[in-house]
Protein backbone atom coordinates (compact mmCIF):
# COMPACT_ATOMS: atom_id res chain seq x y z
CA UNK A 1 -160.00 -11.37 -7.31
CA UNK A 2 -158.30 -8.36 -9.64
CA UNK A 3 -160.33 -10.11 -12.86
CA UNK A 4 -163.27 -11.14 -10.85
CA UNK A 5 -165.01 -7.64 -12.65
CA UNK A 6 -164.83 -9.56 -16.03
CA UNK A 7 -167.44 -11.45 -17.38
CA UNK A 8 -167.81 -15.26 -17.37
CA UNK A 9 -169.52 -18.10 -16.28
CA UNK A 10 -170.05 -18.49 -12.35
CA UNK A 11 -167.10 -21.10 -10.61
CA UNK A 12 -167.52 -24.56 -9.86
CA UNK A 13 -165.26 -24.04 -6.60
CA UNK A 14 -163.15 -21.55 -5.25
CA UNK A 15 -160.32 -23.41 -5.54
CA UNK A 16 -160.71 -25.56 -8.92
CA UNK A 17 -162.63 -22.75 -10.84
CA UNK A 18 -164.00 -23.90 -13.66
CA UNK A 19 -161.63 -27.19 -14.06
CA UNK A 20 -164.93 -29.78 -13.65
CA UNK A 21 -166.72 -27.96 -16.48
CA UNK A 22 -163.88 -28.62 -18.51
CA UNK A 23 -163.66 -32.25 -17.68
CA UNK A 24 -167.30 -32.54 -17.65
CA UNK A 25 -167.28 -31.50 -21.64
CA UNK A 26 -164.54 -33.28 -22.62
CA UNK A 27 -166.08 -36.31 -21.32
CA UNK A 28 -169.22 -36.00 -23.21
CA UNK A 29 -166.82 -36.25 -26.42
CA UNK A 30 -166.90 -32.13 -26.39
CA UNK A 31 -164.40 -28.92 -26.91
CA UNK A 32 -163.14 -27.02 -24.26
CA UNK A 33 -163.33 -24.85 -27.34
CA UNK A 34 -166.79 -25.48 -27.71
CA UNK A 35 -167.51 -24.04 -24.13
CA UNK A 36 -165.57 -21.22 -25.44
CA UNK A 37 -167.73 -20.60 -28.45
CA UNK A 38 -171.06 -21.28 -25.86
CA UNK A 39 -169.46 -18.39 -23.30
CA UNK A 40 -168.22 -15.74 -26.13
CA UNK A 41 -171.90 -15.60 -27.26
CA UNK A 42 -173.53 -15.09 -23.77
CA UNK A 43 -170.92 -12.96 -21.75
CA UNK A 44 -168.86 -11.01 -24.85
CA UNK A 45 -165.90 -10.34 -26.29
CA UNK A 46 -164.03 -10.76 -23.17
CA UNK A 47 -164.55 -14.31 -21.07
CA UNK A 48 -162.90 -14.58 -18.11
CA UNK A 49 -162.03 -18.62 -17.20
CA UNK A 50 -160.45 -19.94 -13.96
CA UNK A 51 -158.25 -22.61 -13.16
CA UNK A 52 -157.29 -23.53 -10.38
CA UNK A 53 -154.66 -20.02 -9.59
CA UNK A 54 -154.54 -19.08 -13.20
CA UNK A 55 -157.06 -16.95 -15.20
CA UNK A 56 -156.92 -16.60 -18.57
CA UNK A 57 -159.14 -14.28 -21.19
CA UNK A 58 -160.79 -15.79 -23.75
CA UNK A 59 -160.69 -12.56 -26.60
CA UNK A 60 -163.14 -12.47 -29.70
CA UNK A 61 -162.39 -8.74 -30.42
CA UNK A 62 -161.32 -8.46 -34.08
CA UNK A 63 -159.73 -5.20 -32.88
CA UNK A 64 -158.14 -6.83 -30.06
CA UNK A 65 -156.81 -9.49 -32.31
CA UNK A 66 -155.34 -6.87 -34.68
CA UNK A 67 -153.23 -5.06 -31.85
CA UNK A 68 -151.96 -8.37 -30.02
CA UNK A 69 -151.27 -10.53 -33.01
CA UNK A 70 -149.88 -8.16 -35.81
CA UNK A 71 -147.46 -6.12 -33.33
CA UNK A 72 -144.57 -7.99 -32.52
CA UNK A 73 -144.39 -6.84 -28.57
CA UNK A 74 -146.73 -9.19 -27.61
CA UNK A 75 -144.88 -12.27 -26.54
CA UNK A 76 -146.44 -15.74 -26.11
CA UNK A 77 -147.20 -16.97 -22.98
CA UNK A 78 -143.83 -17.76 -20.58
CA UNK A 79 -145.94 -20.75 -18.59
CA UNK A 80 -147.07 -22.55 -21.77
CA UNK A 81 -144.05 -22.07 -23.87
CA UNK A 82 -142.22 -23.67 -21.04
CA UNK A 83 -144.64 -26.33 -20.86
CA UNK A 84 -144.67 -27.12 -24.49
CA UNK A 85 -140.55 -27.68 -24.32
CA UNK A 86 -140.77 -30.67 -22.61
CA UNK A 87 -143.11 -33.14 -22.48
CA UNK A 88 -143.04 -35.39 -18.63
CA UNK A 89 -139.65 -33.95 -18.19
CA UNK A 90 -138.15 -34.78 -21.91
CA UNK A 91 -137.08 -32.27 -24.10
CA UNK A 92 -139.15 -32.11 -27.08
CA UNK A 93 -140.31 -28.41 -28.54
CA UNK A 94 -137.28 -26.80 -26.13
CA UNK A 95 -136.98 -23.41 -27.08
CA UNK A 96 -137.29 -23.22 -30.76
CA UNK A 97 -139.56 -21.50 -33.25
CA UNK A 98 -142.95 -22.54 -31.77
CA UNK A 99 -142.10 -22.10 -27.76
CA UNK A 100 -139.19 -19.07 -28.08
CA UNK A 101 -140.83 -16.34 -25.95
CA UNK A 102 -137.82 -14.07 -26.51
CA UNK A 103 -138.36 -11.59 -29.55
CA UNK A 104 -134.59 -11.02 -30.53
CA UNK A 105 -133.81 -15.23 -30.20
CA UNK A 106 -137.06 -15.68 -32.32
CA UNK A 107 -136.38 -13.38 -34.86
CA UNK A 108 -132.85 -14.68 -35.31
CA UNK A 109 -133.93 -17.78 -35.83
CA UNK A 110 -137.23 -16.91 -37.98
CA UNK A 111 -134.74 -14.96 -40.19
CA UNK A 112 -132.24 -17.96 -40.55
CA UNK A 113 -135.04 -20.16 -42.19
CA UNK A 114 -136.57 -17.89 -44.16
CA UNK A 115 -134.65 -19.08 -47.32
CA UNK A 116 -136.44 -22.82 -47.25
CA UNK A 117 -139.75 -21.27 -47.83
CA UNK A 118 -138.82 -19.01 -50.01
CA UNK A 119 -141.24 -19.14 -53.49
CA UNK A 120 -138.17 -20.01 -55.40
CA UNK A 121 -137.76 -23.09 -53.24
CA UNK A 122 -141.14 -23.90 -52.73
CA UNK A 123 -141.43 -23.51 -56.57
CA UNK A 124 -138.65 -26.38 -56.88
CA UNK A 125 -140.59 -29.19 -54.63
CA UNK A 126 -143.66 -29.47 -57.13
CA UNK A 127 -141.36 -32.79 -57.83
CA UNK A 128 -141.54 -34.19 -54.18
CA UNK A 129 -145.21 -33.43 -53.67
CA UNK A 130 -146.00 -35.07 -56.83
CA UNK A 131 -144.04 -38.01 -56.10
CA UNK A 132 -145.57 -38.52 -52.56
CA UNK A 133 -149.30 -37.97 -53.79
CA UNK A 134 -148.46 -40.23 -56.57
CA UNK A 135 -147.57 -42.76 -53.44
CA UNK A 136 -150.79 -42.28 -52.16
CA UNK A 137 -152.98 -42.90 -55.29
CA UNK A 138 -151.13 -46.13 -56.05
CA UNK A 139 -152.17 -47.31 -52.22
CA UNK A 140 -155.82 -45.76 -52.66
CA UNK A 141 -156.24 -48.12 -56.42
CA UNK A 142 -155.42 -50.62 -54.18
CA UNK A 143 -158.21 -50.28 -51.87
CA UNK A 144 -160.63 -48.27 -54.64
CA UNK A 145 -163.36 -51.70 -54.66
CA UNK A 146 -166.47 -49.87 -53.13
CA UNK A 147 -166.02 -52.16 -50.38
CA UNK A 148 -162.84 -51.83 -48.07
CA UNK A 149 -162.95 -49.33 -45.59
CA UNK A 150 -160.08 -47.08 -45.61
CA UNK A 151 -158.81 -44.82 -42.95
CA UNK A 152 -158.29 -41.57 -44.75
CA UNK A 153 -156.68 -39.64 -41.74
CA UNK A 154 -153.61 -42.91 -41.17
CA UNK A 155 -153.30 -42.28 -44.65
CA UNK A 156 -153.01 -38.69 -45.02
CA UNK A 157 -150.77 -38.67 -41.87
CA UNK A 158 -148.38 -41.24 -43.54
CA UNK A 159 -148.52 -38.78 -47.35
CA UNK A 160 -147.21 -35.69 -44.89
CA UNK A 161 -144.68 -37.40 -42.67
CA UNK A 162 -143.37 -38.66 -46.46
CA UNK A 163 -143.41 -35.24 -47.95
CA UNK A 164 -141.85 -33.21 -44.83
CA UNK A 165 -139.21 -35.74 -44.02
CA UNK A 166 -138.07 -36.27 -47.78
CA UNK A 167 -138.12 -32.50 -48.56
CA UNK A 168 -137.15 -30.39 -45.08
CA UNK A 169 -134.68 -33.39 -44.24
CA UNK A 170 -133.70 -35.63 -47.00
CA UNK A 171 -135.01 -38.71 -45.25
CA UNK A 172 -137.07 -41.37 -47.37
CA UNK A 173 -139.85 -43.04 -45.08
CA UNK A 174 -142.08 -44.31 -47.15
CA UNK A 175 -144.18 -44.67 -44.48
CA UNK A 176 -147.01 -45.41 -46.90
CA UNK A 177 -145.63 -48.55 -47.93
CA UNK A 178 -144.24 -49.49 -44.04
CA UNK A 179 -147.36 -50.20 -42.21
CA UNK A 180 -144.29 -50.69 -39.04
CA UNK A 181 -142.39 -47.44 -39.28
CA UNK A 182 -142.71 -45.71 -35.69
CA UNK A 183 -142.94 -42.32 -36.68
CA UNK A 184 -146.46 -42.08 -37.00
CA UNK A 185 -147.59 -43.48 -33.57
CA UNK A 186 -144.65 -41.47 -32.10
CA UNK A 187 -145.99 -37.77 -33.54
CA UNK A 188 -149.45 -39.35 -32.24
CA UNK A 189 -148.64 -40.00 -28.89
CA UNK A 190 -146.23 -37.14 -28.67
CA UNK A 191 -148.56 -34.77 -29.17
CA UNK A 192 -151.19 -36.91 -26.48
CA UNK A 193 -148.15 -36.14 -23.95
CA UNK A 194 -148.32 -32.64 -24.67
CA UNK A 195 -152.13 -32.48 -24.37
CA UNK A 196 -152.30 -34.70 -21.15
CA UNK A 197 -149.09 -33.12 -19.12
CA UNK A 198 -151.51 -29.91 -19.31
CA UNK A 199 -153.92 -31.82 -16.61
CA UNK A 200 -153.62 -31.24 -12.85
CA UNK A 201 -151.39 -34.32 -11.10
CA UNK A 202 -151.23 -36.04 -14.47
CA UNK A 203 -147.72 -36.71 -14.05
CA UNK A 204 -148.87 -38.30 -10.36
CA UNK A 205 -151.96 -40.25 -11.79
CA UNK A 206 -151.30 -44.08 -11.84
CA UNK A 207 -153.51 -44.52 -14.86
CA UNK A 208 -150.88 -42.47 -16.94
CA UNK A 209 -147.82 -44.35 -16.34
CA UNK A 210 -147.68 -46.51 -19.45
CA UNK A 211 -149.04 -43.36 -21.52
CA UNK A 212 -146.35 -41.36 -20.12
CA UNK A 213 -143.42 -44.01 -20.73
CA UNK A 214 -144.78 -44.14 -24.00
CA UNK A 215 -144.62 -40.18 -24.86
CA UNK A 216 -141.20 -40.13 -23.20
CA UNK A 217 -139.76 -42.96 -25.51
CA UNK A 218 -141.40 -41.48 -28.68
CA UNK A 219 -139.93 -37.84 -27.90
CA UNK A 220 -136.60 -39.32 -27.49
CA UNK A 221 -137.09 -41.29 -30.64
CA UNK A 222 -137.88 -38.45 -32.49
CA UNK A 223 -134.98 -36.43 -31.24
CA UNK A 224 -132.30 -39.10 -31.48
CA UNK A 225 -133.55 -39.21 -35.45
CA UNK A 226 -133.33 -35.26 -35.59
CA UNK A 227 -129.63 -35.60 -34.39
CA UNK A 228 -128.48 -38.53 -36.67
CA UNK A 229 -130.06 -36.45 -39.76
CA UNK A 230 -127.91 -33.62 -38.61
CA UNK A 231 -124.84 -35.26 -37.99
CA UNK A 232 -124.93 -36.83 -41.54
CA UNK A 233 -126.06 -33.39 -42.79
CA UNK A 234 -122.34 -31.97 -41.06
CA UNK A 235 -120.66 -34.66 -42.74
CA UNK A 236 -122.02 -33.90 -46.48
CA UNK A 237 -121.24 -30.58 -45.74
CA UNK A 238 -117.72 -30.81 -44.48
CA UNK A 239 -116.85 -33.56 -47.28
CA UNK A 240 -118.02 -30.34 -49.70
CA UNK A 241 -120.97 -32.23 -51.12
CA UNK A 242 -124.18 -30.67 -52.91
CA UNK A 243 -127.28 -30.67 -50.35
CA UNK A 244 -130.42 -28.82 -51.11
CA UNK A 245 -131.33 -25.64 -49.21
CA UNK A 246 -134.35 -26.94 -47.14
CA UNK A 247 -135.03 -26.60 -43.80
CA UNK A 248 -132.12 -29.03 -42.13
CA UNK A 249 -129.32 -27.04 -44.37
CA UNK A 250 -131.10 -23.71 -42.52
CA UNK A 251 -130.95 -25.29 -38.94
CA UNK A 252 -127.31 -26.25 -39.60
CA UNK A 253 -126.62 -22.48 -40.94
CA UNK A 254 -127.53 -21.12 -37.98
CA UNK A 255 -123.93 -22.14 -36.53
CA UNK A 256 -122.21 -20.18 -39.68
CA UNK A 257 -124.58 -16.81 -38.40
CA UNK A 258 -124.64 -17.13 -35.10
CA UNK A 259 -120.62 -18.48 -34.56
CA UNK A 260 -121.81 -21.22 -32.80
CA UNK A 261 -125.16 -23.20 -32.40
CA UNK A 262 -126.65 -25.15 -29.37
CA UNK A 263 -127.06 -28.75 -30.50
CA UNK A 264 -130.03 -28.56 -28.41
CA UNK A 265 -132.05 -25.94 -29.96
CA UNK A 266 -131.01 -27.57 -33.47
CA UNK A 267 -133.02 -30.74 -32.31
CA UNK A 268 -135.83 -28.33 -31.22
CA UNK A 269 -136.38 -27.19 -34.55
CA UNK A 270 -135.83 -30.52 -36.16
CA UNK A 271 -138.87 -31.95 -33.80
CA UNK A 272 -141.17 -28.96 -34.57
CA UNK A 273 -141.23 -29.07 -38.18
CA UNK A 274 -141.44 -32.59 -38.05
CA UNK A 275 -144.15 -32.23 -35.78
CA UNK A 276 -146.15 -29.48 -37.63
CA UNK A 277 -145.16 -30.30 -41.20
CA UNK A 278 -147.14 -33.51 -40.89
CA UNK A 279 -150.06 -32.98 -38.17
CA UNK A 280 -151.72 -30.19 -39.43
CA UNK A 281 -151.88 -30.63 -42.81
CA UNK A 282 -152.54 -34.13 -42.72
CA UNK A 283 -155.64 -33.09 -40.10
CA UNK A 284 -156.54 -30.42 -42.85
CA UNK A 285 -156.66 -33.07 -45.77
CA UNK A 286 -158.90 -35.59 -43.33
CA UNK A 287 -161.08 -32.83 -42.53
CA UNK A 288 -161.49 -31.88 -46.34
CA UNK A 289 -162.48 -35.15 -47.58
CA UNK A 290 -165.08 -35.38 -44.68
CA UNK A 291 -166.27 -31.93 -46.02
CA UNK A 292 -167.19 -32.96 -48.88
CA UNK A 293 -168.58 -36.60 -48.50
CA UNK A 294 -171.38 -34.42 -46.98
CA UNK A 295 -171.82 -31.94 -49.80
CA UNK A 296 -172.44 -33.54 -53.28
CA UNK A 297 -172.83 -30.51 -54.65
CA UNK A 298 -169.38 -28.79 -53.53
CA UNK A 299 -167.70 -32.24 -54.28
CA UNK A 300 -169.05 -31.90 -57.96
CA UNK A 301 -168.00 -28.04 -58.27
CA UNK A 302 -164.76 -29.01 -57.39
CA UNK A 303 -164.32 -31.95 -59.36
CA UNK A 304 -165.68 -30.10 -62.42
CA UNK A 305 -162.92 -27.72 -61.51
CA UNK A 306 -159.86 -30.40 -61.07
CA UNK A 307 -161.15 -31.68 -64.40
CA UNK A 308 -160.57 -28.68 -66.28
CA UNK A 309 -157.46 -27.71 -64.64
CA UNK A 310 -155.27 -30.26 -64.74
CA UNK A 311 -157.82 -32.80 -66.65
CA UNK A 312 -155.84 -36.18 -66.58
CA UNK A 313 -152.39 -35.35 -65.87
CA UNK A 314 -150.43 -37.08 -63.85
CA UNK A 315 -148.08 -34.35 -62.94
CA UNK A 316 -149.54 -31.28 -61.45
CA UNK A 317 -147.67 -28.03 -62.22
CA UNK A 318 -147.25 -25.27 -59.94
CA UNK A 319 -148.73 -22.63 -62.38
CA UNK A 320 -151.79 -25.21 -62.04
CA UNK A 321 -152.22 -24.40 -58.33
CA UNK A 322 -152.87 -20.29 -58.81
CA UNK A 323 -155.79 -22.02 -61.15
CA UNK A 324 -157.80 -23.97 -58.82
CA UNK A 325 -159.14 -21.23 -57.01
CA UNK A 326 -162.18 -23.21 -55.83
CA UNK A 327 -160.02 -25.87 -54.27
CA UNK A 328 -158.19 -23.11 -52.10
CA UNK A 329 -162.16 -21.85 -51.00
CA UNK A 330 -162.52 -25.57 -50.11
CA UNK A 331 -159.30 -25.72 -48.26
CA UNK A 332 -159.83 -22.23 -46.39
CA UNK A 333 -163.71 -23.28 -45.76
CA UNK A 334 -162.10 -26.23 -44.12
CA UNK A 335 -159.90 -24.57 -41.54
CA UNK A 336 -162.79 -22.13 -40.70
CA UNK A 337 -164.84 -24.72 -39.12
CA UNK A 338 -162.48 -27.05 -38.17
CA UNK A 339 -158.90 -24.98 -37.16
CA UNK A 340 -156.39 -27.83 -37.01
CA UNK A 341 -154.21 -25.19 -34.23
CA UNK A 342 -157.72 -23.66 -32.69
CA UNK A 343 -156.04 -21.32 -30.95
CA UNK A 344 -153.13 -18.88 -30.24
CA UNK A 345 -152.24 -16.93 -26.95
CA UNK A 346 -150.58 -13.96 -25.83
CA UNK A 347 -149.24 -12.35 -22.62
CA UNK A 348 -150.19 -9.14 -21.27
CA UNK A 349 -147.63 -7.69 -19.51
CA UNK A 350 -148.89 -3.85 -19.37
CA UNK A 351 -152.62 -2.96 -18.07
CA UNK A 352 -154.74 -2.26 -20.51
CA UNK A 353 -158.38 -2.08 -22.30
CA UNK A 354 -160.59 -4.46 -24.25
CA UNK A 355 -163.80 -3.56 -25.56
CA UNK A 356 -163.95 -1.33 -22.10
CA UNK A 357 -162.91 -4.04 -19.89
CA UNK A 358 -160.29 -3.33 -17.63
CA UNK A 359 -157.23 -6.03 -18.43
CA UNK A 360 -154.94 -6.12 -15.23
CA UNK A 361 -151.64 -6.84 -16.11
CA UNK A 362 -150.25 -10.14 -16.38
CA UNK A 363 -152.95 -11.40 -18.55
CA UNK A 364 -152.94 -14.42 -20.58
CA UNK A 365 -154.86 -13.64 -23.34
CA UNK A 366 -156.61 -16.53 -25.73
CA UNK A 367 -157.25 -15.99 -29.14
CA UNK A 368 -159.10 -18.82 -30.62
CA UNK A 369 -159.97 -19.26 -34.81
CA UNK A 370 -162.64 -22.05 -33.67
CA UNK A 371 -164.45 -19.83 -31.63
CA UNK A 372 -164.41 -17.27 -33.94
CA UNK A 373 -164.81 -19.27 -37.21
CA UNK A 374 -168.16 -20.28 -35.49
CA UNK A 375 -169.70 -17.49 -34.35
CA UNK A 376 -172.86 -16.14 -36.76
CA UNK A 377 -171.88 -12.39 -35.46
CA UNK A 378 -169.26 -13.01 -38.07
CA UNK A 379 -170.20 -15.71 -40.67
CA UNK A 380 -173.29 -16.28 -41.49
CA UNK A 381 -175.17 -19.77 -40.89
CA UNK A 382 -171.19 -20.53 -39.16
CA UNK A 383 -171.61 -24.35 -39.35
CA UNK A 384 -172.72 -24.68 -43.01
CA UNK A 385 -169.67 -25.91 -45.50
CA UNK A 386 -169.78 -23.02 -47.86
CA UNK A 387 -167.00 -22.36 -49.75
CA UNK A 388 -168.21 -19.54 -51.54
CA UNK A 389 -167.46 -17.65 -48.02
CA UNK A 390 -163.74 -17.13 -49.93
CA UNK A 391 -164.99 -16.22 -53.31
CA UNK A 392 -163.03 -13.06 -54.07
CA UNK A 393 -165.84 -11.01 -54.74
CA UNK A 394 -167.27 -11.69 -51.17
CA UNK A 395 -167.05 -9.38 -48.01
CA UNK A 396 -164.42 -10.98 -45.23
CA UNK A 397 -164.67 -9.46 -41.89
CA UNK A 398 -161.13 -8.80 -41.01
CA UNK A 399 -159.10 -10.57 -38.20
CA UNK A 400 -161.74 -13.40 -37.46
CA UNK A 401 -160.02 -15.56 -39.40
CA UNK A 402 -156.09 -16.43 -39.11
CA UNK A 403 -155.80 -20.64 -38.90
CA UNK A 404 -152.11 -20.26 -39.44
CA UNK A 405 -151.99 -17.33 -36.82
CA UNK A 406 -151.76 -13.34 -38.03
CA UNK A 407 -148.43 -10.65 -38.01
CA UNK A 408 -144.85 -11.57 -37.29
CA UNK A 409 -145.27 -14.77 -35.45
CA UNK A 410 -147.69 -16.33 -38.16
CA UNK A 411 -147.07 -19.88 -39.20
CA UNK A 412 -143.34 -20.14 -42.05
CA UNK A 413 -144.98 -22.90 -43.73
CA UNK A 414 -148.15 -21.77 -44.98
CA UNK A 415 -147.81 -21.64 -47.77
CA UNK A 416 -145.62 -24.95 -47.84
CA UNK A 417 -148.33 -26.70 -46.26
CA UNK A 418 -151.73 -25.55 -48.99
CA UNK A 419 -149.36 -25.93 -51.72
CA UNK A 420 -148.95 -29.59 -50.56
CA UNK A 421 -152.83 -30.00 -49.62
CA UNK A 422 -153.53 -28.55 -52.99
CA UNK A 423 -151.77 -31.35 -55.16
CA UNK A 424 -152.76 -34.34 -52.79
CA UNK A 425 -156.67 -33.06 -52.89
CA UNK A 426 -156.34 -32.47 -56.55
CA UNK A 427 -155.26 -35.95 -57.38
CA UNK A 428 -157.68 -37.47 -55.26
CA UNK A 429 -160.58 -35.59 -56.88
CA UNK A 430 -159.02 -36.46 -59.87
CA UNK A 431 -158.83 -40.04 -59.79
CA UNK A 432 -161.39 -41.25 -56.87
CA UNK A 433 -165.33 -40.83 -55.64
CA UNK A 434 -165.32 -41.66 -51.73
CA UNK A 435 -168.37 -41.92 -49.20
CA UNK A 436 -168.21 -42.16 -45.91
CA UNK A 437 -169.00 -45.20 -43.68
CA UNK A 438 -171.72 -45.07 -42.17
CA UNK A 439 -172.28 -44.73 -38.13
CA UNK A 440 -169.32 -42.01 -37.99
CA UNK A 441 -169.50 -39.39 -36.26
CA UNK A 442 -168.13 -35.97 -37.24
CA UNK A 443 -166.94 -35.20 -33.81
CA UNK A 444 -162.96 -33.55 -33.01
CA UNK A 445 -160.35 -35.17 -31.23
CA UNK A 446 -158.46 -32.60 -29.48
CA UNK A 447 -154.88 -33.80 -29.30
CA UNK A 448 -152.83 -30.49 -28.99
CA UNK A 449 -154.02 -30.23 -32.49
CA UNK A 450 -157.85 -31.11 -33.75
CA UNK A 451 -158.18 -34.46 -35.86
CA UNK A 452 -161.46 -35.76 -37.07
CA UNK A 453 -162.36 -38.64 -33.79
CA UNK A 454 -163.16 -41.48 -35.82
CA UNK A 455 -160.61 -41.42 -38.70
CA UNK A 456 -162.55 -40.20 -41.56
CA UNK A 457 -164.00 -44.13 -42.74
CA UNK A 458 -164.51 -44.22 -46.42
CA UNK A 459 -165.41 -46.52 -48.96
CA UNK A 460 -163.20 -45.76 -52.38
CA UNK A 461 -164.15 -46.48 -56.14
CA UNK A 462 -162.33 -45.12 -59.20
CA UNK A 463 -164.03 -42.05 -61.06
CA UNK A 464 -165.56 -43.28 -64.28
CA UNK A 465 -163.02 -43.04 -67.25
CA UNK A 466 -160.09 -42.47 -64.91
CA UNK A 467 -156.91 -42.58 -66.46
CA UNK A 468 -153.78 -40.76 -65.34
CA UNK A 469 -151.22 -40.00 -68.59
């Protein structure tokens, strides 16, 4: 009753609040996120949702976004950060650099691997990026007939689990070439688990028991892989061996800072970078391509521009990536309208204000890039593709738009992650011409992160006078 004062759309029930609306729209193949976007515009800045004993505040106050994501004594929410640590009662996210709701323990471990994204690093893995894309043009020429439909998303999922496994763990895949390897399905339905454990009596529901068997054995999977890669990692290093500085070599420092290192919380990290190196971006890349089968005219710009760039090349250099500024409009254009993380929260642990309403304290505050990305009070004609939005020379209204999160707790590898979008888009614009199946739909999955629902479909053929050298 304290937040009944704040604005939002009348309850279903007493006791359910607004749960049946949410089911309801996810039903009809919609967002929650959409009903979001559909209440910020009729009841303001501050939304108040119900469910069942909870309420949390949907917040599309740039100003509001500025104080609770930039200042570091905002934590993230204690409930889902404990939900997100294990998914139907297996460890998975634990308590690492995602879910840690404790400042101090974050930062420690924030600071520890800083050094595998530093530029210098990042720099030095133009190789593996290469190398992975390459992977991934040799399976497209396969396919490139005008005929056989290819899923772009499986594919772009199996070119990211490549690149973060070979270059934050030192594990080789090839998941491209291995239609069998498990580590696909297992992020897939992982990330289902999380998405579904977040239902009422889902663990209870006899329709889930196979789906929650499944997420159980593909957690543990992932996990038992985390602490074999470690162990051999220990080994290298004790028998005084060279290893590279990437993000395993960081999780394994942590025992030289710290004295000593939970196991545990080692495997926690392992799990969300594999997790998050791969699902994103790969979503991102997916999302791209269906971008632009829609908009000849963008697809041309940016061809024109791969062209001159990096022309035929097989081998993209990094100093190449500063130059195709209209490929990084594409990419940002991309997460604007479709956010692969929509959203990011915040607890309120102090009363406070919002666009004069009255917070109680003990808030949980949302802050969600689709909403925002969407809403014409801020972009103009919001569901157009128009890259030009990011031209440098354009007005940006300030903290509407943060897909990898704003301030202290903003995503470590983004830059890791558009540097690797960036050579995989420019090869493919480089070599290929795609068009989309027809009868798709562009409609989001949500699946903890957003994916496009029907896999991107395309039809390949090689550009004319193709020819890497």
């Amino acid at each position: 009753m304290k937040f009944d004062h704040i604005p939002g759309p009348p309850r279903d029930s007493f006791l359910l609040g607004h749960y049946h609306l949410f089911e309801k729209k996810r039903q009809n193949g919609g967002l929650l996120h959409d009903l979001f976007l559909e209440w910020a515009e009729k009841y303001g800045p501050v939304v108040r949702i119900n469910g069942f004993h909870i309420v949390s505040l949907v917040v599309t106050s740039p100003e509001a976004i500025k104080e609770f994501l930039m200042s570091p004594k905002y934590s993230k929410d204690p409930m889902i950060s404990k939900s997100l640590s294990s998914f139907f009662g297996v460890r998975c996210l634990g308590k690492g650099l995602l879910t840690e709701t404790n400042y101090d323990s974050w930062h420690k471990q924030r600071r520890m691997m800083d050094p595998a994204f530093s530029r210098t690093y990042l720099i030095g893995l133009m190789g593996t990026f290469n190398e992975k894309a390459e992977a991934l043009m040799e399976k497209l020429e396969e396919k490139a007939d005008g005929k056989t439909e290819v899923g772009i998303h499986n594919l772009m999922c199996r070119v990211t689990l490549d690149v973060i496994a070979k270059v934050a763990f030192g594990l080789e895949l090839n998941s491209l070439q291995d239609e069998k390897t498990p580590f696909p399905q297992a992020i897939t339905t992982a990330l289902k688990g999380m998405f579904e454990q977040g239902k009422p009596f889902a663990q209870w529901y006899p329709g889930n028991r196979q789906l929650i068997k499944d997420v159980r054995e593909s957690v543990r999977l992932l996990r038992r892989t985390g602490k074999e890669c470690i162990e051999r990692r220990k080994k290298a290093l004790e028998n005084g061996e060279e290893i590279p500085l990437d993000i395993l070599t960081q999780i394994l420092k942590s025992e030289e800072l710290e004295g000593k290192c939970d196991e545990e919380i080692m495997l926690d990290n392992f799990v969300t970078f594999f997790i998050a190196g791969q699902e994103t971006t790969a979503n991102q890349l997916a999302f791209a391509v269906m971008s632009l089968a829609h908009e000849q005219e963008v697809l041309n710009k940016v061809q024109a521009e791969v062209d001159e760039v990096i022309g035929w090349k097989r081998d993209i250099d990094y100093e190449d990536l500063g130059k195709l500024k209209y490929l990084s409009q594409v990419l940002k254009e991309t997460l604007r309208i479709y956010p692969t993380a929509p959203s990011t929260i915040r607890f309120l642990e102090n009363e406070t204000v919002i666009e004069g309403v009255k917070i109680p304290a003990k808030a949980i505050l949302i802050f969600s890039m689709y909403t925002l990305g969407r809403m014409d009070k801020f972009f103009k004609d919001p569901l157009i593709f128009n890259p030009d939005r990011f031209s440098p020379d354009v007005p940006k209204p300030y903290y509407t738009y943060f897909p990898f999160s704003l301030g202290p707790r903003s995503c470590i590898g983004q830059v890791f992650a558009q540097m690797e979008a960036k050579v995989v888009m420019a090869k493919l614009l480089q070599r290929f011409e795609f068009e989309l199946v027809a009868g798709q739909s562009d409609k989001i999955l949500d699946n903890g992160t957003l994916r496009p629902l029907d896999g991107v479909i395309c039809r390949i053929t090689p550009r004319r006078n193709a020819k890497a050298s």
